[in-house]
Protein backbone atom coordinates (compact mmCIF):
# COMPACT_ATOMS: atom_id res chain seq x y z
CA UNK A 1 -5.51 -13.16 21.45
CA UNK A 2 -6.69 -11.17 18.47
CA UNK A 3 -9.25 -8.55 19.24
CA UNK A 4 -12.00 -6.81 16.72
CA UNK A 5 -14.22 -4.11 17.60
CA UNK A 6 -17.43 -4.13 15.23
CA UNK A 7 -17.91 -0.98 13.59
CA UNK A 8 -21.06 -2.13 11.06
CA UNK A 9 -22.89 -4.59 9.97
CA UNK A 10 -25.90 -6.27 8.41
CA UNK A 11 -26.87 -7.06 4.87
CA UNK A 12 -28.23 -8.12 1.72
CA UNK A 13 -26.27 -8.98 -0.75
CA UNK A 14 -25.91 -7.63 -4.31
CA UNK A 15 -26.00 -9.86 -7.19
CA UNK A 16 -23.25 -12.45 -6.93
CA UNK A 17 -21.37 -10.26 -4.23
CA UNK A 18 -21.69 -11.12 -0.60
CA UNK A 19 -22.02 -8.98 2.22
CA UNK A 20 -19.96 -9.62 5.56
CA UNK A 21 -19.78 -7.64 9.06
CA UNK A 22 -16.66 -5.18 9.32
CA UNK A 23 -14.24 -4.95 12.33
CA UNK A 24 -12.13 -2.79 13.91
CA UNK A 25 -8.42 -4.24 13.76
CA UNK A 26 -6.81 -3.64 17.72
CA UNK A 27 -3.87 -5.64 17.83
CA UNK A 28 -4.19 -8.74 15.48
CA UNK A 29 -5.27 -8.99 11.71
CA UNK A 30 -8.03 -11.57 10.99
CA UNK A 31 -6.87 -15.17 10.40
CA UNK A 32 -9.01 -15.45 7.25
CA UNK A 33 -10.50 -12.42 4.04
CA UNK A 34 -13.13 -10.74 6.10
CA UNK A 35 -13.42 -7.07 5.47
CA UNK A 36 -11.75 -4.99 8.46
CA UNK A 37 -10.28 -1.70 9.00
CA UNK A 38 -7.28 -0.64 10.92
CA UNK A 39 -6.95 2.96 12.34
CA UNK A 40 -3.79 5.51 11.53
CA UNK A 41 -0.95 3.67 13.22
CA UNK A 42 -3.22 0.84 14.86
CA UNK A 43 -2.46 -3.07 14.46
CA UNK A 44 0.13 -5.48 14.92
CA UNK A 45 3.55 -3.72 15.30
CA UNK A 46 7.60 -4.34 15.53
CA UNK A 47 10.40 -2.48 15.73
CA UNK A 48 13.58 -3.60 13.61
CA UNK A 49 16.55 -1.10 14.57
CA UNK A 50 15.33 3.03 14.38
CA UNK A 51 11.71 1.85 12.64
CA UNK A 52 8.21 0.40 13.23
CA UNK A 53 6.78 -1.82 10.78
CA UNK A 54 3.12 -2.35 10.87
CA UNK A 55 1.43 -5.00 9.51
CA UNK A 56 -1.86 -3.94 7.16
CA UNK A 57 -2.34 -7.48 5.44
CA UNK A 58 -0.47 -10.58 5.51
CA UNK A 59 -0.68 -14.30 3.97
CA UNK A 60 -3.76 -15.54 5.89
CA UNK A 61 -5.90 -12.30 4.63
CA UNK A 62 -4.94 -11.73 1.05
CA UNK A 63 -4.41 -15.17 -0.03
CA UNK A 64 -7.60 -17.38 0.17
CA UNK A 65 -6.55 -19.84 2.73
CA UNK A 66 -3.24 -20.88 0.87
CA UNK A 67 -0.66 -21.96 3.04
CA UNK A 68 2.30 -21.31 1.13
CA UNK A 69 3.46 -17.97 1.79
CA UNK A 70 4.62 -17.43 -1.56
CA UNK A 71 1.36 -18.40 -3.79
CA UNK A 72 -1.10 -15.31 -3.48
CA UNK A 73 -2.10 -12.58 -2.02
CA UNK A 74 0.22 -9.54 -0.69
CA UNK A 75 1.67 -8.01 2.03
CA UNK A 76 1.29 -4.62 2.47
CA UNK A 77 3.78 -3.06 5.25
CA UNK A 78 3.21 0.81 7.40
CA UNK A 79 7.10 1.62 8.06
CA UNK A 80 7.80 4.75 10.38
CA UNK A 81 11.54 6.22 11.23
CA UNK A 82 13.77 8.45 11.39
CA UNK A 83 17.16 8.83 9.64
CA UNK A 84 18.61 5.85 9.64
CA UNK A 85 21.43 3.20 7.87
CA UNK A 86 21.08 2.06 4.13
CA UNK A 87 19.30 -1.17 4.14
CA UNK A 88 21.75 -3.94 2.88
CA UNK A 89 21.61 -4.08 -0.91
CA UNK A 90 19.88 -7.01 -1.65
CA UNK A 91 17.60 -8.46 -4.35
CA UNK A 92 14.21 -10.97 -4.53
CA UNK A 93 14.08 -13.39 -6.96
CA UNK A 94 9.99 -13.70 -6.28
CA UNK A 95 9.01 -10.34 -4.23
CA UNK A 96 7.40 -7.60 -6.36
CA UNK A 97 8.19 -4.36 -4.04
CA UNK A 98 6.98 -1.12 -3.69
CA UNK A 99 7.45 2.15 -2.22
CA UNK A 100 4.67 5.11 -1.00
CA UNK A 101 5.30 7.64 1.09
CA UNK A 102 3.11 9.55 2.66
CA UNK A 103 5.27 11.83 4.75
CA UNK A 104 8.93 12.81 4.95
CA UNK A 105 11.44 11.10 2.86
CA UNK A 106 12.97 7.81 1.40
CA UNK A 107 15.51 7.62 -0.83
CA UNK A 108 15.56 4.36 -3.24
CA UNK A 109 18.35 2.81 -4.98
CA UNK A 110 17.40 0.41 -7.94
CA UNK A 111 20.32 -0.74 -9.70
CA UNK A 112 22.49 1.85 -8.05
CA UNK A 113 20.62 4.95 -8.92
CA UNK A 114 19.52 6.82 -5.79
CA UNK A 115 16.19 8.61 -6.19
CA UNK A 116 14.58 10.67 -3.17
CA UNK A 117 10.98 10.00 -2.63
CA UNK A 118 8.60 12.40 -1.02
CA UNK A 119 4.37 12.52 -0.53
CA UNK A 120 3.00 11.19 -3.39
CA UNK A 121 5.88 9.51 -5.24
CA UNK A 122 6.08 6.20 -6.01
CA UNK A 123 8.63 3.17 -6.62
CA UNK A 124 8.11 -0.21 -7.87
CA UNK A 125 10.97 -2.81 -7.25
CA UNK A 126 10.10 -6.00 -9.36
CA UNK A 127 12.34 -9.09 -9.08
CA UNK A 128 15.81 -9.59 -9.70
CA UNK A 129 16.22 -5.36 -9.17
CA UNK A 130 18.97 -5.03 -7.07
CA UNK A 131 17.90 -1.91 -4.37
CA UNK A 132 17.69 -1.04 -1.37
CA UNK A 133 16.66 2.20 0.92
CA UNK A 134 16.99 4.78 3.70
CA UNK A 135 15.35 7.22 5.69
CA UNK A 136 16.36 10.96 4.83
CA UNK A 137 14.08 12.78 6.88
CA UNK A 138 13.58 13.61 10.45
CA UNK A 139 10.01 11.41 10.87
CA UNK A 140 9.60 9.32 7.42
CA UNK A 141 6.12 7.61 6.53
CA UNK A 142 5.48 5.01 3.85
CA UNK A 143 3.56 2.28 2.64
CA UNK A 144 4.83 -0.95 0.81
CA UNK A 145 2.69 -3.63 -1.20
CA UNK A 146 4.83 -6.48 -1.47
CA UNK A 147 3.83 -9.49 -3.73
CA UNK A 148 3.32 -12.25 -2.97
CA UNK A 149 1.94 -12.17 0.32
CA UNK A 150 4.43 -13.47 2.92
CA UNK A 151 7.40 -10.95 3.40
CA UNK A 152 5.43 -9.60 6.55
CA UNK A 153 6.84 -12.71 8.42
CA UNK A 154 10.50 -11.72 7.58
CA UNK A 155 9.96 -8.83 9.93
CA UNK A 156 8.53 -11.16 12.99
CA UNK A 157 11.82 -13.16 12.60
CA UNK A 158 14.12 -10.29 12.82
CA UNK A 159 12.38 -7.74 15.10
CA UNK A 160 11.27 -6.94 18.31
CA UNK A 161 7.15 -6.20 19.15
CA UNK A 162 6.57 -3.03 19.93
CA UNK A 163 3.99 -2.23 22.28
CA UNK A 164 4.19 1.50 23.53
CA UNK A 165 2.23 3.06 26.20
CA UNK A 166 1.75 6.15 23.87
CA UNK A 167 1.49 4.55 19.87
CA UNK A 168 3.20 7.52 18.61
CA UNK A 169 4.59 6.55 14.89
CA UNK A 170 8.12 5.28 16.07
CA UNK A 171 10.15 5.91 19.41
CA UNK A 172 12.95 8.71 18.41
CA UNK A 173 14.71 7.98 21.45
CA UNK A 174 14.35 3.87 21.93
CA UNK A 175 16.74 2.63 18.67
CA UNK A 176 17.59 -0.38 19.03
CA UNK A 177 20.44 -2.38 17.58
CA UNK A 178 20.35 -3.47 13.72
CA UNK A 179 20.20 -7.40 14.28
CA UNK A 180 22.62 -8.74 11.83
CA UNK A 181 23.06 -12.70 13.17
CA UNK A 182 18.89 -12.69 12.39
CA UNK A 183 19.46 -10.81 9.71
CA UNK A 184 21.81 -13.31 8.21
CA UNK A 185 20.14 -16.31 9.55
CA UNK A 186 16.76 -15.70 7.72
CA UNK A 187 17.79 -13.80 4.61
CA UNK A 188 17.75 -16.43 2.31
CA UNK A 189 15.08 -18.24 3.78
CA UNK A 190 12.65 -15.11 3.06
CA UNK A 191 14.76 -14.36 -0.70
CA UNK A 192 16.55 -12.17 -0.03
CA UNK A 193 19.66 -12.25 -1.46
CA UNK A 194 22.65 -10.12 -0.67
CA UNK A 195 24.43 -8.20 -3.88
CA UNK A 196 26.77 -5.71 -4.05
CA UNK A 197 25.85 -2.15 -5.55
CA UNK A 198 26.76 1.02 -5.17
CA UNK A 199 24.83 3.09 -2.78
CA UNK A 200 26.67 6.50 -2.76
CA UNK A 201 24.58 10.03 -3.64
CA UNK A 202 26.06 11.65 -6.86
CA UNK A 203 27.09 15.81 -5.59
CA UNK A 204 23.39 17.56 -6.43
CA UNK A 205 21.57 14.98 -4.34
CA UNK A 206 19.03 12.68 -5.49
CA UNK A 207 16.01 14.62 -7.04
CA UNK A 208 14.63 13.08 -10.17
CA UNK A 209 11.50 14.52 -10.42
CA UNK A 210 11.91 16.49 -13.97
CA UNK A 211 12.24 12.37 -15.03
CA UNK A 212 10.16 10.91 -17.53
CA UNK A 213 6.89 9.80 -15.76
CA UNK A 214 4.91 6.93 -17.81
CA UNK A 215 5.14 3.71 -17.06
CA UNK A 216 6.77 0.67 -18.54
CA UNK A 217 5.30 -2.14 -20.92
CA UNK A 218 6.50 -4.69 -18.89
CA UNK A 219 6.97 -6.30 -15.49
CA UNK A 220 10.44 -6.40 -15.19
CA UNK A 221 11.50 -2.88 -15.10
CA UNK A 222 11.61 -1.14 -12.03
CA UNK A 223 10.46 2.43 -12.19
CA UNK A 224 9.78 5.65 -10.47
CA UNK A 225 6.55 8.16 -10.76
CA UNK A 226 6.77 11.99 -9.52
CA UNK A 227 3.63 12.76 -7.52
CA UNK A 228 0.84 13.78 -10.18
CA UNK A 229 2.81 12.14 -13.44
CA UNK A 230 1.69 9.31 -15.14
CA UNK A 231 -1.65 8.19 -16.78
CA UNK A 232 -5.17 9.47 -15.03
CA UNK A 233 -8.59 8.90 -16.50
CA UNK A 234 -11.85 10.98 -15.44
CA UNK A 235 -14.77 9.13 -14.44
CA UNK A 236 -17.83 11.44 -14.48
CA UNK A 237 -20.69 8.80 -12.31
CA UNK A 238 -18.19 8.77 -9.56
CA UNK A 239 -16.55 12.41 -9.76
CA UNK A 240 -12.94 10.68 -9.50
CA UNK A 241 -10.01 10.81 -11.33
CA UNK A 242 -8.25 7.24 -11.25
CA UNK A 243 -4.80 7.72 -11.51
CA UNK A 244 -2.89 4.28 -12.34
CA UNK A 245 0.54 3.94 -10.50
CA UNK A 246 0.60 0.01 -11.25
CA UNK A 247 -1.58 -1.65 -13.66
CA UNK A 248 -1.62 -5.45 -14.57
CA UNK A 249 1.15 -4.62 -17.43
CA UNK A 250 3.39 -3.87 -14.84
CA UNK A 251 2.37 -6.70 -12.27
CA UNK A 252 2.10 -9.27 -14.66
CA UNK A 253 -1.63 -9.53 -13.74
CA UNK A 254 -0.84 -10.21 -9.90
CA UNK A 255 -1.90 -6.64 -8.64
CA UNK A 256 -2.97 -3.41 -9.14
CA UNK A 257 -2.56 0.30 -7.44
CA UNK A 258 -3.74 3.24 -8.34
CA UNK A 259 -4.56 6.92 -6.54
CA UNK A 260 -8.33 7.96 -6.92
CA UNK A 261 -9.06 11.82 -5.98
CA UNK A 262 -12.89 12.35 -5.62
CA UNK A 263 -14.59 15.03 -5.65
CA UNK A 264 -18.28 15.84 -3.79
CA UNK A 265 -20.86 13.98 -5.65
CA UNK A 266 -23.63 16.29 -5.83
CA UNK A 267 -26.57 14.02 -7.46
CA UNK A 268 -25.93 11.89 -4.46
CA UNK A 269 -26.23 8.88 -6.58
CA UNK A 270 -23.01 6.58 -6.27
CA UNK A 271 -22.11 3.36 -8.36
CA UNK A 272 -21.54 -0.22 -6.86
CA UNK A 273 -18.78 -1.94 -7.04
CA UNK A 274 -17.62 -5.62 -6.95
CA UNK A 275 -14.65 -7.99 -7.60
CA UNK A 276 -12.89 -11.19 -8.15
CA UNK A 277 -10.21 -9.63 -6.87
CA UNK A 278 -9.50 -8.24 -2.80
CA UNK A 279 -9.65 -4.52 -2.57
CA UNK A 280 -7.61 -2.44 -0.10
CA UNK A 281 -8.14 1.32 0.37
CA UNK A 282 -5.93 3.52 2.44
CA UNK A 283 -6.98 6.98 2.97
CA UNK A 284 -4.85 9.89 1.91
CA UNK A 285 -6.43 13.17 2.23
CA UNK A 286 -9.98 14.32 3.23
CA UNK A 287 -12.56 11.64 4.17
CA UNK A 288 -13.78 8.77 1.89
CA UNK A 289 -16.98 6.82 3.11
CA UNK A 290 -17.08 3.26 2.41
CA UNK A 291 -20.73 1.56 1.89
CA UNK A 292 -20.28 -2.19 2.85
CA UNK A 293 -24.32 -3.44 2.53
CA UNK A 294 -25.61 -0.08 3.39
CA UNK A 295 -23.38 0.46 6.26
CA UNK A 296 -20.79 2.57 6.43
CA UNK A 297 -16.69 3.16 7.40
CA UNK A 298 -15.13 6.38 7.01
CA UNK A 299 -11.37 6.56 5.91
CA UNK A 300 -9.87 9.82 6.66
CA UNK A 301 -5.71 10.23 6.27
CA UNK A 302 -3.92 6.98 7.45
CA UNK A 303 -6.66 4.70 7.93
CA UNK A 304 -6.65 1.22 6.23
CA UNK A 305 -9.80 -1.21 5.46
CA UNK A 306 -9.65 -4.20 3.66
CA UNK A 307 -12.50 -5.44 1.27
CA UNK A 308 -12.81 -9.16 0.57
CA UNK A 309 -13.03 -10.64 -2.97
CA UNK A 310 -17.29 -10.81 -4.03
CA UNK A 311 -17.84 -7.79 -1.78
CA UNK A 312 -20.32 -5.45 -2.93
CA UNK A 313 -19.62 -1.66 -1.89
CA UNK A 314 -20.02 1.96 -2.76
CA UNK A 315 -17.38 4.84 -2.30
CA UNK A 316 -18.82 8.42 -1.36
CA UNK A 317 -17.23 11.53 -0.94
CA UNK A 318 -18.69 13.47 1.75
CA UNK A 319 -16.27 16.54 1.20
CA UNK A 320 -15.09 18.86 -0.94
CA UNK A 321 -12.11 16.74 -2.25
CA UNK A 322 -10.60 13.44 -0.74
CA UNK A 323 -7.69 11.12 -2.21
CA UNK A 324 -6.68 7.24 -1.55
CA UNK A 325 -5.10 4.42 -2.84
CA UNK A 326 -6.93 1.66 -4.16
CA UNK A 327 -5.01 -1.50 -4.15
CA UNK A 328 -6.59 -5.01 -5.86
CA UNK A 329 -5.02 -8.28 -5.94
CA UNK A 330 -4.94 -9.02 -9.63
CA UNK A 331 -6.37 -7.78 -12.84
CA UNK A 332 -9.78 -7.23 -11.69
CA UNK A 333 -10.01 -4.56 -9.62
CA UNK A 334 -12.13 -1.64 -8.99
CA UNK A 335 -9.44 0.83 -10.13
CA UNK A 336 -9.28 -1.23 -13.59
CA UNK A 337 -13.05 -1.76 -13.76
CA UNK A 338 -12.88 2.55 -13.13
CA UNK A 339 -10.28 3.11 -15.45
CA UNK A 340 -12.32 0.94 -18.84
CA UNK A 341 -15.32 2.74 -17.69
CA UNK A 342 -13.30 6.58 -17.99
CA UNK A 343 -11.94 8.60 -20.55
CA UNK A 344 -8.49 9.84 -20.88
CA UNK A 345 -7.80 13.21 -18.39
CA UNK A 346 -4.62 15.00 -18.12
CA UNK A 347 -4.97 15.87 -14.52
CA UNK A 348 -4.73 14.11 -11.09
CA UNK A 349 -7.45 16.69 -9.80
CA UNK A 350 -10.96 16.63 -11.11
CA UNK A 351 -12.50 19.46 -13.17
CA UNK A 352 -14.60 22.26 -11.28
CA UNK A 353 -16.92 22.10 -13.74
């Protein structure tokens, strides 16, 4: 039975943007786009082999009621582990994947180059990229959009739930055996599509970081960004740098991502904000305060809350300094509405000043 514990509520709405009441994800994500948030390490959980994959959104919240797995919307995953085996090396021939850490280490192959990714780095796997990954560090964090929406229910098929006395990130000592019959028997039904590549690590390891940092003009390269490289604009009404790690060049329109760092608003006056397009927010550092029709949630590191498209909110820094991603399900999102409203900064920190 899914669960929800209401954390606000009550509303007017704002222009053409509705207002909606806001639970607390327990153990089940909502069958339909309502806003929710889910708490560091909270919600629906499995473990497949050393890891525990978390599920943040799936089909049924992202897409708008479509039924095919593949036609909206987007996954986005919570994995948690320890050292373990390279995944296969497959490819997707419709999946759009990416890679965020937010502790320890992954290294990424794309196309046979390794690349170790720490806090704040970032990977994007589009189709027909051949890759695959591994844990390099002793307790490994990291957060994966995947687009469409859908690839969540690979993980159901080929994994066990998980349902701990103590939700810790991932048991250390409870691995469990890598099930390759499943493995086989669903790959191609969720495309994915075994290929050979070479997954050795050159002598020197696999730092990258001195690499060049934009990003592509296309949606068919896969790339990598060091933590703090790539394009960030300053937007002075909401004290934020917006700081672009996947725009609609490089999603061909189907989502966005960026990283936002705030800083404390001091006017107290803070914009509104609406979309076409669903919003997710995933708090990195510090505290971010949502404003869902004059109520509030507070993000602080690890927690997740989903906006639905036509929702009218506000985003407030009540400390010194916070930092989140900002994930939207197409071209319209708030980071790209923040981003045409900014100017060009060189920085991924705001100015003192």
């Amino acid at each position: 039975m899914t669960m929800f514990k209401t954390v606000a509520v009550a509303v007017a709405a704002f222009s053409y943007c509705s207002s909606a009441k806001v639970f607390e994800v327990t153990d089940s994500l909502p069958n339909s786009p309502i806003p929710y948030v889910v708490r560091h390490l909270e919600g629906p959980k499995v473990q497949l082999a050393d890891d525990v994959f978390r599920t943040l959104t799936d089909t049924a919240t992202t897409s708008n009621g479509s039924s095919d797995p593949v036609a909206a919307g987007f996954s986005m995953l919570l994995t948690n582990g320890k050292p373990n085996q390279i995944v296969p090396p497959h490819y997707h021939v419709h999946w759009h994947e990416t890679f965020i850490p937010m502790t320890g280490q992954v290294r990424v192959w794309a196309n046979g180059k390794p690349r170790d990714l720490g806090a704040g780095d970032f990977a994007m796997v589009p189709a027909y990229t051949r890759h695959s990954y591994q844990f390099v560090a002793q307790e490994t964090e990291f957060l994966g959009l995947i687009q469409p929406a859908g690839f969540d229910e690979f993980f159901l098929n080929v994994s066990s739930p998980w349902n701990p006395v103590y939700n810790v990130p991932f048991p250390p000592d409870q691995a469990i055996a890598f099930p390759t019959n499943a493995y086989q028997a669903v790959a191609k039904q969720f495309d994915i599509n075994v290929a050979p590549m070479n997954t050795s690590t050159p002598v020197g390891g696999a730092d990258w970081h001195e690499a060049n940092g934009t990003l592509p003009a296309d949606h068919q390269t896969a790339y990598f960004l060091a933590n703090g490289e790539g394009p960030h604009y300053w937007l002075e009404s909401v004290g934020a740098v917006i700081s672009p790690l996947a725009t609609p060049i490089q999603t061909a329109g189907n989502f966005t991502i960026s990283q936002i760092s705030m800083r404390k608003t001091l006017n107290g006056t803070h914009p509104g904000w609406c979309s076409s397009e669903h919003q997710f927010i995933y708090g990195m550092d510090g505290e971010v305060k949502v404003r869902l029709a004059g109520e509030e949630v507070r993000l602080i590191k690890g927690d997740a809350l989903f906006i639905p498209a036509n929702t009218n909110f506000t985003l407030v820094s009540s400390v010194n300094y916070n930092k989140f991603l900002l994930c939207a399900s197409g071209s319209d999102g708030i980071d790209t509405q923040m981003v045409e409203a900014g100017e060009g900064w060189p920085y991924s920190t705001p100015p003192a000043h």
